[in-house]
N, C-alpha and C. Protein backbone atom coordinates (compact mmCIF):
# COMPACT_ATOMS: atom_id res chain seq x y z
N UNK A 1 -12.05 18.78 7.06
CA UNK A 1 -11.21 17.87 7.78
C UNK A 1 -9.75 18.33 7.72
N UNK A 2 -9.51 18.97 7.01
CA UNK A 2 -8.24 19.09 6.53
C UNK A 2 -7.39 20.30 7.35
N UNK A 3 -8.62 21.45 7.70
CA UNK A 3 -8.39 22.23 9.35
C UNK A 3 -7.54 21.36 10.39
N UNK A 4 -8.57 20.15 11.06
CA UNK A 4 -8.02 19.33 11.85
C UNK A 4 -7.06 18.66 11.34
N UNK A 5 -6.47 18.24 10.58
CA UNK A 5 -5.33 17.73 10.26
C UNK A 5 -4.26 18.55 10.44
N UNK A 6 -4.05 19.69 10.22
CA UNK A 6 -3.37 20.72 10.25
C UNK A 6 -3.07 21.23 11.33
N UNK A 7 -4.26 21.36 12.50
CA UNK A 7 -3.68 21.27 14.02
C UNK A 7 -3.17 20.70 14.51
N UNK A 8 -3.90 19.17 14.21
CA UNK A 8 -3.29 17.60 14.82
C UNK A 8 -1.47 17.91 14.87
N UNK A 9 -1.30 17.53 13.01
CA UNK A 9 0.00 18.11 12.74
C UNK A 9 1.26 19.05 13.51
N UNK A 10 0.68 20.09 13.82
CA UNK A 10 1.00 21.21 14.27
C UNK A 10 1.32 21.06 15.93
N UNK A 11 0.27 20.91 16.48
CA UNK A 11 0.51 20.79 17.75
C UNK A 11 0.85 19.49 18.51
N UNK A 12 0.81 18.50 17.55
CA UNK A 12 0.71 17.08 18.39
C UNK A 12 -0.08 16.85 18.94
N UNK A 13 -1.84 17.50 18.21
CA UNK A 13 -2.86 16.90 18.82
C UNK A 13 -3.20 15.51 18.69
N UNK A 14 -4.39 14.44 19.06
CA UNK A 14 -4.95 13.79 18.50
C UNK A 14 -6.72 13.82 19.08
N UNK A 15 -7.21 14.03 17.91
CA UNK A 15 -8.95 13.73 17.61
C UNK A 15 -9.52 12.61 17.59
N UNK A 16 -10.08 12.95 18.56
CA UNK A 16 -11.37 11.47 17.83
C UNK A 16 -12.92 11.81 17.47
N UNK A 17 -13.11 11.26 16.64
CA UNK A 17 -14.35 11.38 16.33
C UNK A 17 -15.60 10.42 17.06
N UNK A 18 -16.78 10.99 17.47
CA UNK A 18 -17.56 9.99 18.45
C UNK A 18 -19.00 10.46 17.87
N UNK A 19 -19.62 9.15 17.87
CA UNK A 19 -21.02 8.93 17.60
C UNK A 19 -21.43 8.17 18.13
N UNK A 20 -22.79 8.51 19.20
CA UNK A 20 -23.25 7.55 19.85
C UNK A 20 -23.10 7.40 21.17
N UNK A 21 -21.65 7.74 21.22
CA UNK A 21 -20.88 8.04 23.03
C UNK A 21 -19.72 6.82 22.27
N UNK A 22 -19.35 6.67 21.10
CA UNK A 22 -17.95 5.69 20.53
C UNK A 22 -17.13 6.10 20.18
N UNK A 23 -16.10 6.39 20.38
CA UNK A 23 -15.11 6.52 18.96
C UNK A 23 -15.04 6.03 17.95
N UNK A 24 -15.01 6.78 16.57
CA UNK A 24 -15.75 5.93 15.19
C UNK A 24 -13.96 6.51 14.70
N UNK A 25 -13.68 6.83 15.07
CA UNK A 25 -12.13 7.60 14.18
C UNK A 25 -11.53 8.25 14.81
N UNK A 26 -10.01 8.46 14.08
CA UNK A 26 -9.23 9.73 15.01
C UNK A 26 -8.23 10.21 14.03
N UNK A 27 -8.19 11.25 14.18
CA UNK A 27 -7.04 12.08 13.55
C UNK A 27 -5.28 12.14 15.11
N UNK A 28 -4.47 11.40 13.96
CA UNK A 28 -3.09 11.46 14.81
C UNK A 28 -2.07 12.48 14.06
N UNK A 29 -1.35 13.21 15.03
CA UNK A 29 -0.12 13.71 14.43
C UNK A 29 -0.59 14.06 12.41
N UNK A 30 -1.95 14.91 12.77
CA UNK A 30 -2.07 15.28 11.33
C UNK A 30 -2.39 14.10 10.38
N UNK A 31 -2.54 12.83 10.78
CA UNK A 31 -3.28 11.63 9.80
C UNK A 31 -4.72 11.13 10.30
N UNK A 32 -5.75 11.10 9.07
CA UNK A 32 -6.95 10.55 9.54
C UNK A 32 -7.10 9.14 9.50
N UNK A 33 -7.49 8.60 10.28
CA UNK A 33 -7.39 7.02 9.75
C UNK A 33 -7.98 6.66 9.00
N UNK A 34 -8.25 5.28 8.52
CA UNK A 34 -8.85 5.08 7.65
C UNK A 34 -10.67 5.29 8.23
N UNK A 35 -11.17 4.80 9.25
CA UNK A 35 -13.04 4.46 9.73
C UNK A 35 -13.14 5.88 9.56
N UNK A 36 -12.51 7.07 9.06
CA UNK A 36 -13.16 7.97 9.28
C UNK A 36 -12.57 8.46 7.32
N UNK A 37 -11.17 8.45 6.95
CA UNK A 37 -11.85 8.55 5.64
C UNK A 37 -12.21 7.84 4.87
N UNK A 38 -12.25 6.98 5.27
CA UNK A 38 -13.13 5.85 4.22
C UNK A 38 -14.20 5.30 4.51
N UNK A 39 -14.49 5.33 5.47
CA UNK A 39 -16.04 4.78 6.14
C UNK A 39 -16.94 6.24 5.88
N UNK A 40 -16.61 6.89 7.36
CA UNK A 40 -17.58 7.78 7.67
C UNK A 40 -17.69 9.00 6.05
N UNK A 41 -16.58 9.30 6.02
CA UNK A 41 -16.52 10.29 4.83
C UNK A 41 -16.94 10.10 3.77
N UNK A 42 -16.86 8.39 2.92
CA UNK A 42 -17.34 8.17 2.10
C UNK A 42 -18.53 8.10 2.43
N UNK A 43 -19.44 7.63 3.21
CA UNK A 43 -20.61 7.18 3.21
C UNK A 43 -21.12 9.22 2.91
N UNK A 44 -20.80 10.14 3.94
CA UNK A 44 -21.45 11.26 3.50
C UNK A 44 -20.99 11.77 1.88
N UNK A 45 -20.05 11.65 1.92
CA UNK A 45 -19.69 12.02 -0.18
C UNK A 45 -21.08 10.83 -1.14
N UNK A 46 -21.20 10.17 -0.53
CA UNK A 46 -22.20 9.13 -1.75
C UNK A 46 -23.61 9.79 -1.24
N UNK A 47 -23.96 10.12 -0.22
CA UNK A 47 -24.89 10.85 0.19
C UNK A 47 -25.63 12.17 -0.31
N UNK A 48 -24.13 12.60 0.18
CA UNK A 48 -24.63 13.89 -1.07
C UNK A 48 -24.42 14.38 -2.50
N UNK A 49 -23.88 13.05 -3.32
CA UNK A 49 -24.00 12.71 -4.62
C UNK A 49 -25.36 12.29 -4.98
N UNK A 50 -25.78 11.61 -3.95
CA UNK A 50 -27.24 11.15 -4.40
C UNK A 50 -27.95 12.88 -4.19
N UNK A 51 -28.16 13.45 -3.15
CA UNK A 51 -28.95 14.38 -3.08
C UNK A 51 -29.02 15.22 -3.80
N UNK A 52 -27.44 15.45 -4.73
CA UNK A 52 -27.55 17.24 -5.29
C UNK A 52 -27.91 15.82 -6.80
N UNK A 53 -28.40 14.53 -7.13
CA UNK A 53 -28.52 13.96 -8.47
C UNK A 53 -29.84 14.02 -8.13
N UNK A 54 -30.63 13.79 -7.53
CA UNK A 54 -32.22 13.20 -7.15
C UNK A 54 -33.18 14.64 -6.35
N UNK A 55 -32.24 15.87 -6.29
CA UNK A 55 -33.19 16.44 -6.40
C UNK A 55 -33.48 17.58 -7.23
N UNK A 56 -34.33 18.05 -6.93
CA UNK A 56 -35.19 19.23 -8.21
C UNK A 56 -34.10 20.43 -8.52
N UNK A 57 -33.95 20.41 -9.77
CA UNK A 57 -33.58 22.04 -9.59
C UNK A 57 -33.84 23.35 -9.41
N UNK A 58 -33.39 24.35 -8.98
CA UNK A 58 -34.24 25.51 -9.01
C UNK A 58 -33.75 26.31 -10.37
């Protein structure tokens, strides 16, 4: 994420993030909002806390 922040920043882009055909988030002028780091991002960080805890090792 932190790529896109850095463009945003840079060029005076803004991102949005879409699932579904929605906008779930957007990156402005290099800031993510919150539905995307705290919603969407957390939900994948607890995700794959569970996965690399619950599964097998090699």
């Amino acid at each position: 994420m932190a790529w896109l922040e850095k463009i945003s920043r840079e060029l005076g882009l803004v991102f949005a993030l879409r699932y579904n055909d929605r906008n779930v988030g957007w990156i402005r002028r290099g800031v993510t909002d919150d539905a995307i780091s705290e919603g969407l991002i957390a939900v994948w960080e607890r995700d794959l806390e569970r996965l690399e805890r619950d599964s097998p090792r090699r």
